[in-house]
PDB file of N, CA and C in Angstrom:
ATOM      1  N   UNK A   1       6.683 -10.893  12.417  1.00  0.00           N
ATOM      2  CA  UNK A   1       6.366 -11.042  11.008  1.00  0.00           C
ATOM      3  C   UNK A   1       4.930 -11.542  10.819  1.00  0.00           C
ATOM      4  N   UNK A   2       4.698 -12.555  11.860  1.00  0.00           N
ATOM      5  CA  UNK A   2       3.043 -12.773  11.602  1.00  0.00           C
ATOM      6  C   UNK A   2       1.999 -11.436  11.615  1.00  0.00           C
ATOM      7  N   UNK A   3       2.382 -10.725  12.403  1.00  0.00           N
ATOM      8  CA  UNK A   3       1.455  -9.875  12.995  1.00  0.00           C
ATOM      9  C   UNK A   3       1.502  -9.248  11.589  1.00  0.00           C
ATOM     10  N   UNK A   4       2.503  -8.886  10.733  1.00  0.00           N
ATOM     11  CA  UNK A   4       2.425  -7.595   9.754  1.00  0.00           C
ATOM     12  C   UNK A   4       1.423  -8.635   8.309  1.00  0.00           C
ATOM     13  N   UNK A   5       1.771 -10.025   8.547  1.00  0.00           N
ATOM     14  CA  UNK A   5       0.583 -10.566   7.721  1.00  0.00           C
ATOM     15  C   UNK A   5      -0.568 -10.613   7.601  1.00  0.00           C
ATOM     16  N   UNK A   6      -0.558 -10.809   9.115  1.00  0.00           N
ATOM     17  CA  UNK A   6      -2.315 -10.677   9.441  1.00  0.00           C
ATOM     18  C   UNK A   6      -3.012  -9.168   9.215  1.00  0.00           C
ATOM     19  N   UNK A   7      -1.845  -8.067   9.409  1.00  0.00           N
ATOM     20  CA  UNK A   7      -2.507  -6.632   9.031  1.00  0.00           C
ATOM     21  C   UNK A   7      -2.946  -6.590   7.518  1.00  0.00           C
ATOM     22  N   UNK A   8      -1.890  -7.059   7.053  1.00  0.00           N
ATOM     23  CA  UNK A   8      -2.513  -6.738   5.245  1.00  0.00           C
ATOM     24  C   UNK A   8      -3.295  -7.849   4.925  1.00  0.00           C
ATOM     25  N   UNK A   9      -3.755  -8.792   5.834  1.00  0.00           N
ATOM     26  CA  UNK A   9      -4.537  -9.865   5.305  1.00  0.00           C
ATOM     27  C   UNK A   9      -5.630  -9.436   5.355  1.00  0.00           C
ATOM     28  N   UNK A  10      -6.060  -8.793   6.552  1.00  0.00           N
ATOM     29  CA  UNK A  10      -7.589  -8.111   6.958  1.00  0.00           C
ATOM     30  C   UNK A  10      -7.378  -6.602   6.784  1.00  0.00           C
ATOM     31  N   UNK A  11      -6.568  -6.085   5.862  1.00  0.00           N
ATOM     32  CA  UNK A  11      -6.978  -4.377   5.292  1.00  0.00           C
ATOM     33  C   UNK A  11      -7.163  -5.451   4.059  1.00  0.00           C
ATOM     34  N   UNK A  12      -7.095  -6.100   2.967  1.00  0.00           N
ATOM     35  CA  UNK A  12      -7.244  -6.665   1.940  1.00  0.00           C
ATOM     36  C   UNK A  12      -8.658  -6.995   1.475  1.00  0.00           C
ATOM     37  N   UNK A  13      -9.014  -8.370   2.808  1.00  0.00           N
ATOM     38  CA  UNK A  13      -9.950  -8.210   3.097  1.00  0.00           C
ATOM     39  C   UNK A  13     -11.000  -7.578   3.307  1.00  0.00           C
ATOM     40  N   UNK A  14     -10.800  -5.885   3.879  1.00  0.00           N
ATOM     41  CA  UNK A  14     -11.881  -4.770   4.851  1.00  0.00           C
ATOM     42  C   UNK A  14     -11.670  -4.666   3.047  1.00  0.00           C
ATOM     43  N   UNK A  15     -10.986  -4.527   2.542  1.00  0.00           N
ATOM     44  CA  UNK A  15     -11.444  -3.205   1.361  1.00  0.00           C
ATOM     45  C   UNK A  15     -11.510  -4.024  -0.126  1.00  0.00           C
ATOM     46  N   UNK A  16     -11.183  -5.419   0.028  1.00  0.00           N
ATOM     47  CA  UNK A  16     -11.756  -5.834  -1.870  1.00  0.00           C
ATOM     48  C   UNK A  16     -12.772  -6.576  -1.226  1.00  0.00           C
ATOM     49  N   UNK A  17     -14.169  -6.550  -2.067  1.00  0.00           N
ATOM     50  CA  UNK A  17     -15.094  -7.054  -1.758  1.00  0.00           C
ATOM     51  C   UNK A  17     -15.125  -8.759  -2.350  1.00  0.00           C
ATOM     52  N   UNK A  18     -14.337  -8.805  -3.084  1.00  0.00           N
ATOM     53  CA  UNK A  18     -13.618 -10.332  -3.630  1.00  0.00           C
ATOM     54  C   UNK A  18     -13.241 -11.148  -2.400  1.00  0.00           C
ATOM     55  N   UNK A  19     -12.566 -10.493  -1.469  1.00  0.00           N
ATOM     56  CA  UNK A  19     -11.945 -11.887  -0.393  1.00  0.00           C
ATOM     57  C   UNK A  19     -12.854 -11.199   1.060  1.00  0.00           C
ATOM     58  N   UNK A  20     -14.018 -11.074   0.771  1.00  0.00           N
ATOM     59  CA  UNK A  20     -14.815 -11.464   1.994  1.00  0.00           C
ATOM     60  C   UNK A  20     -15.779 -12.216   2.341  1.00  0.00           C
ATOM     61  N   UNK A  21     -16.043 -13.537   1.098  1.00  0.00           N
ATOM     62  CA  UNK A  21     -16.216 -14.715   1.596  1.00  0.00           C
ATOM     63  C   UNK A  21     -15.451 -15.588   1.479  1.00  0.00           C
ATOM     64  N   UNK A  22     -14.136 -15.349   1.396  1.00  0.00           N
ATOM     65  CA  UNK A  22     -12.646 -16.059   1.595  1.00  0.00           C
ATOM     66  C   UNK A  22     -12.574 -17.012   0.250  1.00  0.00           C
ATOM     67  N   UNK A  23     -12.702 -16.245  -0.727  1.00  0.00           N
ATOM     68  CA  UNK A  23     -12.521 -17.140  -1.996  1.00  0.00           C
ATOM     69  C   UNK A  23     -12.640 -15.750  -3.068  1.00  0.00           C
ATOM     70  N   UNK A  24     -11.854 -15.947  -4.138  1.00  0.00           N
ATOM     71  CA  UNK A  24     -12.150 -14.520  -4.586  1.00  0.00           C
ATOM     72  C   UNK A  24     -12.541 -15.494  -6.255  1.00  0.00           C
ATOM     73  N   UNK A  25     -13.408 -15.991  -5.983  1.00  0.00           N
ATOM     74  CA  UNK A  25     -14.436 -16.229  -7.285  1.00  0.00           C
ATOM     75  C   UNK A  25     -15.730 -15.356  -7.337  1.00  0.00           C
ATOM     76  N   UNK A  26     -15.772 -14.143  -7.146  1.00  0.00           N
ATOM     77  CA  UNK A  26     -16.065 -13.256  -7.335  1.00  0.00           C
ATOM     78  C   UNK A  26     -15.210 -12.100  -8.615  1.00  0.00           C
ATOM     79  N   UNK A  27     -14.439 -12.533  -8.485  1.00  0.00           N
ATOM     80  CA  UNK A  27     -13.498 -11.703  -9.528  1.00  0.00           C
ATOM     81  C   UNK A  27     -13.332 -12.508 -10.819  1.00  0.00           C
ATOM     82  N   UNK A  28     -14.828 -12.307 -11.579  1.00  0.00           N
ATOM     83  CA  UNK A  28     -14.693 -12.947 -12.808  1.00  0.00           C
ATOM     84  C   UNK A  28     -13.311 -13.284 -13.469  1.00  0.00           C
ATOM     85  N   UNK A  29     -12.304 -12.733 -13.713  1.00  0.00           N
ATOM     86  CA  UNK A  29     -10.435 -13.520 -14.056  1.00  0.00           C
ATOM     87  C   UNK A  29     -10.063 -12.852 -13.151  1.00  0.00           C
ATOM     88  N   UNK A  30      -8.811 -14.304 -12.988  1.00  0.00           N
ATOM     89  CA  UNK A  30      -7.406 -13.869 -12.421  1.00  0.00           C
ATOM     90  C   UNK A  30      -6.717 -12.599 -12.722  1.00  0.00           C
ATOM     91  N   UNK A  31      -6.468 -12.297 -13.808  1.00  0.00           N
ATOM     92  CA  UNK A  31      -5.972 -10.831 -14.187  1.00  0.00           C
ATOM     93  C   UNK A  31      -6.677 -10.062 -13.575  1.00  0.00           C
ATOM     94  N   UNK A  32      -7.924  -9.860 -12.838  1.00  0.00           N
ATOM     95  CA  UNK A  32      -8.707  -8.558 -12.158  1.00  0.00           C
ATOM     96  C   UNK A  32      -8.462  -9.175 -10.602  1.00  0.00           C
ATOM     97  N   UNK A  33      -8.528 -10.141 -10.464  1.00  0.00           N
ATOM     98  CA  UNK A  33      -7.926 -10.285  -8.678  1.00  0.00           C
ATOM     99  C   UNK A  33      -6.966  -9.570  -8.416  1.00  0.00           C
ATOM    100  N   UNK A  34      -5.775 -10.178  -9.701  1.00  0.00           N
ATOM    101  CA  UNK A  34      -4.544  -9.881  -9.584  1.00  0.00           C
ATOM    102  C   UNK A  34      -4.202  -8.091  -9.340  1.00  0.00           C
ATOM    103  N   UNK A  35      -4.931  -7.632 -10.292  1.00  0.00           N
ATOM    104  CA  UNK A  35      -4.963  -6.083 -11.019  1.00  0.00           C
ATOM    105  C   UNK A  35      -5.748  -5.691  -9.506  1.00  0.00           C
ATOM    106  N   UNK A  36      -6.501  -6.074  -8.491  1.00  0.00           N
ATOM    107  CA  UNK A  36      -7.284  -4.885  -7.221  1.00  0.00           C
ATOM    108  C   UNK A  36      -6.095  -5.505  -6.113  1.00  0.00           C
ATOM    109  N   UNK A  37      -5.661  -7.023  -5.973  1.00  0.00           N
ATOM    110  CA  UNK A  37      -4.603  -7.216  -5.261  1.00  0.00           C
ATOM    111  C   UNK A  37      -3.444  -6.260  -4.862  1.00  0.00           C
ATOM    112  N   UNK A  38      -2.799  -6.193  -6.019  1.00  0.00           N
ATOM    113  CA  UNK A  38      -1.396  -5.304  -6.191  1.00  0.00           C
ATOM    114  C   UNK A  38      -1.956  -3.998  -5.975  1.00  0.00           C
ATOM    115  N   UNK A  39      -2.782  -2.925  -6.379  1.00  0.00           N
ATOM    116  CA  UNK A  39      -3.186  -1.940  -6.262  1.00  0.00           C
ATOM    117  C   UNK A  39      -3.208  -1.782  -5.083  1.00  0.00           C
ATOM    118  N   UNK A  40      -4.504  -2.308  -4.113  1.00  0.00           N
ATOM    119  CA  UNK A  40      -4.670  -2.334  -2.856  1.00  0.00           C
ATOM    120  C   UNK A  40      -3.308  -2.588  -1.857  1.00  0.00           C
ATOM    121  N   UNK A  41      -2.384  -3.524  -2.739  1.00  0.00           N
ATOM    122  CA  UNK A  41      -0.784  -3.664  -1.546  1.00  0.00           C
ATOM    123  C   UNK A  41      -0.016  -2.348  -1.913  1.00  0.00           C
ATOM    124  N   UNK A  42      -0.379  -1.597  -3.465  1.00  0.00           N
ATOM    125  CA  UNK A  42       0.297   0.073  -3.639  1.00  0.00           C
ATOM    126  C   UNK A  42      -0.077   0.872  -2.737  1.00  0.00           C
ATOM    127  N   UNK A  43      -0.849   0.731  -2.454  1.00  0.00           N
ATOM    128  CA  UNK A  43      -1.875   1.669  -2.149  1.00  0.00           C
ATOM    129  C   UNK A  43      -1.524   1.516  -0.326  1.00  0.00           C
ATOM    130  N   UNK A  44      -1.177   0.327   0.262  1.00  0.00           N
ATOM    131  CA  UNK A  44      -1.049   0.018   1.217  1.00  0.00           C
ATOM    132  C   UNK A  44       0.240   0.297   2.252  1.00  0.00           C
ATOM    133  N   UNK A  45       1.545  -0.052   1.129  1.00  0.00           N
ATOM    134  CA  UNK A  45       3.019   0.433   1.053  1.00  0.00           C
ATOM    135  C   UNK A  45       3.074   1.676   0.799  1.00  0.00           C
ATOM    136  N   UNK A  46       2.784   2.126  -0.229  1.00  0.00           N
ATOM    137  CA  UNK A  46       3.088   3.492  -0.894  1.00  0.00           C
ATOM    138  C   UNK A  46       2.171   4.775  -0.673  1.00  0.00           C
ATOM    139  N   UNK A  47       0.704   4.761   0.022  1.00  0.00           N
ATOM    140  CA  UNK A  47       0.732   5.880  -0.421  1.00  0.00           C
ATOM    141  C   UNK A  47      -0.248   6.481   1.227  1.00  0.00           C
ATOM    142  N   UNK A  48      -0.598   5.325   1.784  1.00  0.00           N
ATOM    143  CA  UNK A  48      -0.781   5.221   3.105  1.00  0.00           C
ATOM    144  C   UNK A  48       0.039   5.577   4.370  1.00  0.00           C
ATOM    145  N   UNK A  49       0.381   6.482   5.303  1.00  0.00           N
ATOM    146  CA  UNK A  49       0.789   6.544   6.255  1.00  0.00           C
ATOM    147  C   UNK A  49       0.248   5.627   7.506  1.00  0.00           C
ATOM    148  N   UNK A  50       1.263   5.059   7.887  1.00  0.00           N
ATOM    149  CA  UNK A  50       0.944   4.250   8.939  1.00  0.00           C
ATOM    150  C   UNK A  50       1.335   5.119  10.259  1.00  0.00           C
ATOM    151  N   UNK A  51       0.277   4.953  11.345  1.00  0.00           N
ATOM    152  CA  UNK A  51       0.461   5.751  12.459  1.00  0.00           C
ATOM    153  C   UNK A  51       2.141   5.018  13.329  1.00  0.00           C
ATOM    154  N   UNK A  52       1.943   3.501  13.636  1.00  0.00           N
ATOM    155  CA  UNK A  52       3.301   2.739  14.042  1.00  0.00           C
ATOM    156  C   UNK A  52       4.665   3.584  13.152  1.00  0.00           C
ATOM    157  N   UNK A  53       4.264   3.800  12.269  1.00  0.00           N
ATOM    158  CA  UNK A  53       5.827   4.077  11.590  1.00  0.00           C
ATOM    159  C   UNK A  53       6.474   5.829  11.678  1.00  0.00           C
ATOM    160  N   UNK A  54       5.148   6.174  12.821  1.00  0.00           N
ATOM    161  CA  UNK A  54       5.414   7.824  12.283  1.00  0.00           C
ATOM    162  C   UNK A  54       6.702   7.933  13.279  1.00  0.00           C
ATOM    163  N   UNK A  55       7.535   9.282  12.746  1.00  0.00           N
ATOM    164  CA  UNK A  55       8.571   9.343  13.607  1.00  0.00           C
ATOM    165  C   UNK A  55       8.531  10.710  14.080  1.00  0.00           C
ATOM    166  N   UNK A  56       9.141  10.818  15.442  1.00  0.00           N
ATOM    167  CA  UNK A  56       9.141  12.395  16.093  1.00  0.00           C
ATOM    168  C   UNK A  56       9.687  13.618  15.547  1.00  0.00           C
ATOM    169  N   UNK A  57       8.988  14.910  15.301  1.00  0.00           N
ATOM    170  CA  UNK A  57       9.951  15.966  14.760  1.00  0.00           C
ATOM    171  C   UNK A  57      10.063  16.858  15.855  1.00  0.00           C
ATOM    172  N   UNK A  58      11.752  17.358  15.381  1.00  0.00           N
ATOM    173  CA  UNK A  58      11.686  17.833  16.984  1.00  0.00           C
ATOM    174  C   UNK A  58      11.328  19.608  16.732  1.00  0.00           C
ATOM    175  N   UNK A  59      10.869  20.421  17.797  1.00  0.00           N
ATOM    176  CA  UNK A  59      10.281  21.658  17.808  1.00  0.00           C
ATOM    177  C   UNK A  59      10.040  22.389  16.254  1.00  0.00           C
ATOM    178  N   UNK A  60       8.599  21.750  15.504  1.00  0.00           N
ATOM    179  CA  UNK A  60       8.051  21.846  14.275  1.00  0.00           C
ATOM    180  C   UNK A  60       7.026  22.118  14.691  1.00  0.00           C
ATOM    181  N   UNK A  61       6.104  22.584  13.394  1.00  0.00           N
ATOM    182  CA  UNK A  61       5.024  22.950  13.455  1.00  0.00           C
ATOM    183  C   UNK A  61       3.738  21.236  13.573  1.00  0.00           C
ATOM    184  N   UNK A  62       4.069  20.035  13.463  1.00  0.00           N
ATOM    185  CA  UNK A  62       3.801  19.205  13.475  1.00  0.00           C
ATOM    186  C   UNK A  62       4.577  18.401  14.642  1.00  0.00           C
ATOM    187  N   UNK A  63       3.864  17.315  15.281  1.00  0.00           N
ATOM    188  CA  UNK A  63       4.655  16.126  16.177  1.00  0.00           C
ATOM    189  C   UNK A  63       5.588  15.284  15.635  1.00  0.00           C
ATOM    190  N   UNK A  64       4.726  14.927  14.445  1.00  0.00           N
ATOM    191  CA  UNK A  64       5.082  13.588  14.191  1.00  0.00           C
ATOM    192  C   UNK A  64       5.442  13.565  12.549  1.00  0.00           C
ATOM    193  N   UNK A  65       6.263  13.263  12.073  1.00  0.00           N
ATOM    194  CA  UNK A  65       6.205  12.813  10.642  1.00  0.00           C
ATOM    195  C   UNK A  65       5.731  11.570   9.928  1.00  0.00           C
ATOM    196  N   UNK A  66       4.279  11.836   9.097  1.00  0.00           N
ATOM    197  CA  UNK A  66       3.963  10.275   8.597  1.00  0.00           C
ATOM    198  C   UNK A  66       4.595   9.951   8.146  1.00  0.00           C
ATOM    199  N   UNK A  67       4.573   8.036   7.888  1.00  0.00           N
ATOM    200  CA  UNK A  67       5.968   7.550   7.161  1.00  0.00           C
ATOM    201  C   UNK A  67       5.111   6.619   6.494  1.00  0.00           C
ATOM    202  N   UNK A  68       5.067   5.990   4.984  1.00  0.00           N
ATOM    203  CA  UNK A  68       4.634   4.873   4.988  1.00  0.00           C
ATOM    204  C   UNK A  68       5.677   3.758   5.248  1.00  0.00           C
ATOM    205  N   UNK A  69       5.249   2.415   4.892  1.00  0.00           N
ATOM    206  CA  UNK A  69       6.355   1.234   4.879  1.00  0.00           C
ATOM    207  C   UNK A  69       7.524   1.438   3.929  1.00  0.00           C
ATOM    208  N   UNK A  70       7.293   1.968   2.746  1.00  0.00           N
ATOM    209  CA  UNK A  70       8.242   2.344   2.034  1.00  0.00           C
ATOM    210  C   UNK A  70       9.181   3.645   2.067  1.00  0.00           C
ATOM    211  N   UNK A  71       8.644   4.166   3.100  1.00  0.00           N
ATOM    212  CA  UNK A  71       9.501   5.182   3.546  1.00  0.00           C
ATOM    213  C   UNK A  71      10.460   5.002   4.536  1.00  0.00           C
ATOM    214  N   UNK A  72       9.828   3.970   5.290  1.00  0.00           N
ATOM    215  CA  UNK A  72      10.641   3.441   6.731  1.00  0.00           C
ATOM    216  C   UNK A  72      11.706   2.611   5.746  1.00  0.00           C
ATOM    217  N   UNK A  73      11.221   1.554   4.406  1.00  0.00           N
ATOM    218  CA  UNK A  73      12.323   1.241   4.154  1.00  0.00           C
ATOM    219  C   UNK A  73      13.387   2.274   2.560  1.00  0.00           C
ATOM    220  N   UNK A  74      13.413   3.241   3.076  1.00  0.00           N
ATOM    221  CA  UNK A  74      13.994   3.754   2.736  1.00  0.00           C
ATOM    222  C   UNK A  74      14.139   4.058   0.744  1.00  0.00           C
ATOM    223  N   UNK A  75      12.790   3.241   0.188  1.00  0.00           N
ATOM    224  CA  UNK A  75      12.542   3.565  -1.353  1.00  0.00           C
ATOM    225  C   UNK A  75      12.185   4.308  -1.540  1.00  0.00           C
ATOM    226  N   UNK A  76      11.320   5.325  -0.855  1.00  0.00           N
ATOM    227  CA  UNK A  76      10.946   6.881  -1.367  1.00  0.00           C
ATOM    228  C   UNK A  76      11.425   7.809  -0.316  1.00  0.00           C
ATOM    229  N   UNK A  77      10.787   9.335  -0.416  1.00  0.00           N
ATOM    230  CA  UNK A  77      11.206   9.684   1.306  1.00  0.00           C
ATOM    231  C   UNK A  77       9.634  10.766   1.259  1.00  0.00           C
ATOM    232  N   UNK A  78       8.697  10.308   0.176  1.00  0.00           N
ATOM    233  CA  UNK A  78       7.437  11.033   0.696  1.00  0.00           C
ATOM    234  C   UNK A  78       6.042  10.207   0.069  1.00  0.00           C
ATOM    235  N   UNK A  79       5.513  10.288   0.818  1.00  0.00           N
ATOM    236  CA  UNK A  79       3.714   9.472   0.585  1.00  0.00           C
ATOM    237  C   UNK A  79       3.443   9.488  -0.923  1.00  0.00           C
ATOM    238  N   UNK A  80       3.311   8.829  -1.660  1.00  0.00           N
ATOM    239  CA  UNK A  80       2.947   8.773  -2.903  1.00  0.00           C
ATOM    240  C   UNK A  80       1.346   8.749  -3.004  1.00  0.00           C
ATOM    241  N   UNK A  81       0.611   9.628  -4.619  1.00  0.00           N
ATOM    242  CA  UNK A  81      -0.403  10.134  -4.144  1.00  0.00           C
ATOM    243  C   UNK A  81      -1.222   9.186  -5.875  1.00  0.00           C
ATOM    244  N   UNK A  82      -2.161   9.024  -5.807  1.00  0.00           N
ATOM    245  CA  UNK A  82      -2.726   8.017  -7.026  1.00  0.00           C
ATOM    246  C   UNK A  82      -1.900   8.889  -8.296  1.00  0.00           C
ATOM    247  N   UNK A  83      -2.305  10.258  -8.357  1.00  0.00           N
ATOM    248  CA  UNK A  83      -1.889  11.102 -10.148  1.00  0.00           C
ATOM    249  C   UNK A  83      -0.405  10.574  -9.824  1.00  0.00           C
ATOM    250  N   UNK A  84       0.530  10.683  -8.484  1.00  0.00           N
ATOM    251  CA  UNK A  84       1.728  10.258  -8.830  1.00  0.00           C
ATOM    252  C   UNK A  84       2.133   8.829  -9.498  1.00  0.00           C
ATOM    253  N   UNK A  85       0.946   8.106  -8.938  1.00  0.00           N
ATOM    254  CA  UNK A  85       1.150   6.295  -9.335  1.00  0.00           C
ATOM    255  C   UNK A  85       1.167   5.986 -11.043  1.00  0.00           C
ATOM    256  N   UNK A  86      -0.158   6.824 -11.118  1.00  0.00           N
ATOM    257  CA  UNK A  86      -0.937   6.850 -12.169  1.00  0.00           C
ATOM    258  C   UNK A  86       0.110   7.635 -13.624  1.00  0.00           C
ATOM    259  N   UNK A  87       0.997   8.411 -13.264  1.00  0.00           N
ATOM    260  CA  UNK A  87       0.998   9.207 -14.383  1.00  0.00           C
ATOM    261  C   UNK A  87       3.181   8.986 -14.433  1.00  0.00           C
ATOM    262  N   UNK A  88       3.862   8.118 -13.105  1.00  0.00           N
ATOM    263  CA  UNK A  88       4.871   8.127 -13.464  1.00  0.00           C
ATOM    264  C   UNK A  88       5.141   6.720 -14.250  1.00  0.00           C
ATOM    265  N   UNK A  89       6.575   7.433 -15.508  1.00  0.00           N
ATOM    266  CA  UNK A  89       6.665   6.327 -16.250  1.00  0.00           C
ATOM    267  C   UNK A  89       7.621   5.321 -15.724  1.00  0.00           C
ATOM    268  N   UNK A  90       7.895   4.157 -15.895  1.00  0.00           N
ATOM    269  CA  UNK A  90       8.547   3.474 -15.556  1.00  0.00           C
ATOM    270  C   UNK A  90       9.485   2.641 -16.809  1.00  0.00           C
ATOM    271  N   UNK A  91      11.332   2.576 -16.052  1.00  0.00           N
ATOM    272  CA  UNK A  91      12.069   1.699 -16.961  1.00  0.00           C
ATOM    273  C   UNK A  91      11.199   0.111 -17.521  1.00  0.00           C
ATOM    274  N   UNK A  92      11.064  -0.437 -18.110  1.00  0.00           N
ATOM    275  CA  UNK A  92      11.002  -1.594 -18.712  1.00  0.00           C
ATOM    276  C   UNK A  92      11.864  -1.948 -19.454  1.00  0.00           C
ATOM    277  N   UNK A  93      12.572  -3.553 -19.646  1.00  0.00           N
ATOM    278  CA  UNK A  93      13.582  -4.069 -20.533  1.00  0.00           C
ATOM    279  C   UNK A  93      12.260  -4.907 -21.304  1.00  0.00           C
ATOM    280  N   UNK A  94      12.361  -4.464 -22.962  1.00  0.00           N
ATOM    281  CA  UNK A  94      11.989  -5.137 -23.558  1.00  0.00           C
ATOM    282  C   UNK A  94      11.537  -6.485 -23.700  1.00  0.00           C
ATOM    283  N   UNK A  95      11.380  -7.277 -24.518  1.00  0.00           N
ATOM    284  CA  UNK A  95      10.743  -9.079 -24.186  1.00  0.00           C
ATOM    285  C   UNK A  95      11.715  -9.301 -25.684  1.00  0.00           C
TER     286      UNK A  95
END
């Protein structure tokens, strides 16, 4: 479990320019940390194939099937792509 922290700690890191002097007061508000945070962990779960997670296909035109994390755990069963992020609607319960 450490190890999978330390991966998204330093892809977080490699790619918001906010936490690479280890303080993200760079991100004039919280709501915009928050808002490249979550994106970057979508983006990380959902739409990224991880090479560790790929699994074998057997006599295909391909080896391997990419998988992201959310595929290994079983919430989608294909790579989600930004227009998909971007444009599906989602349930909400009112306030």
């Amino acid at each position: 479990m450490v190890l999978i922290k330390n991966r998204v700690n330093g892809m977080l890191r490699d790619r918001l320019n906010t936490l690479t002097r280890k303080t993200h007061a760079f991100a004039k508000r919280d709501a915009t940390w928050d808002a490249l945070v979550h994106l970057q962990l979508f983006e990380h779960n959902w739409i990224h194939p991880h090479r560790a997670l790929r699994l074998p296909m057997p006599a295909e035109l391909r080896r391997y099937q990419p998988r992201t994390p959310a595929m290994a755990l079983r919430l989608t069963d294909h790579p989600w792509s930004w227009i998909a992020f971007l444009t599906t609607s989602l349930y909400t319960t009112p306030k």
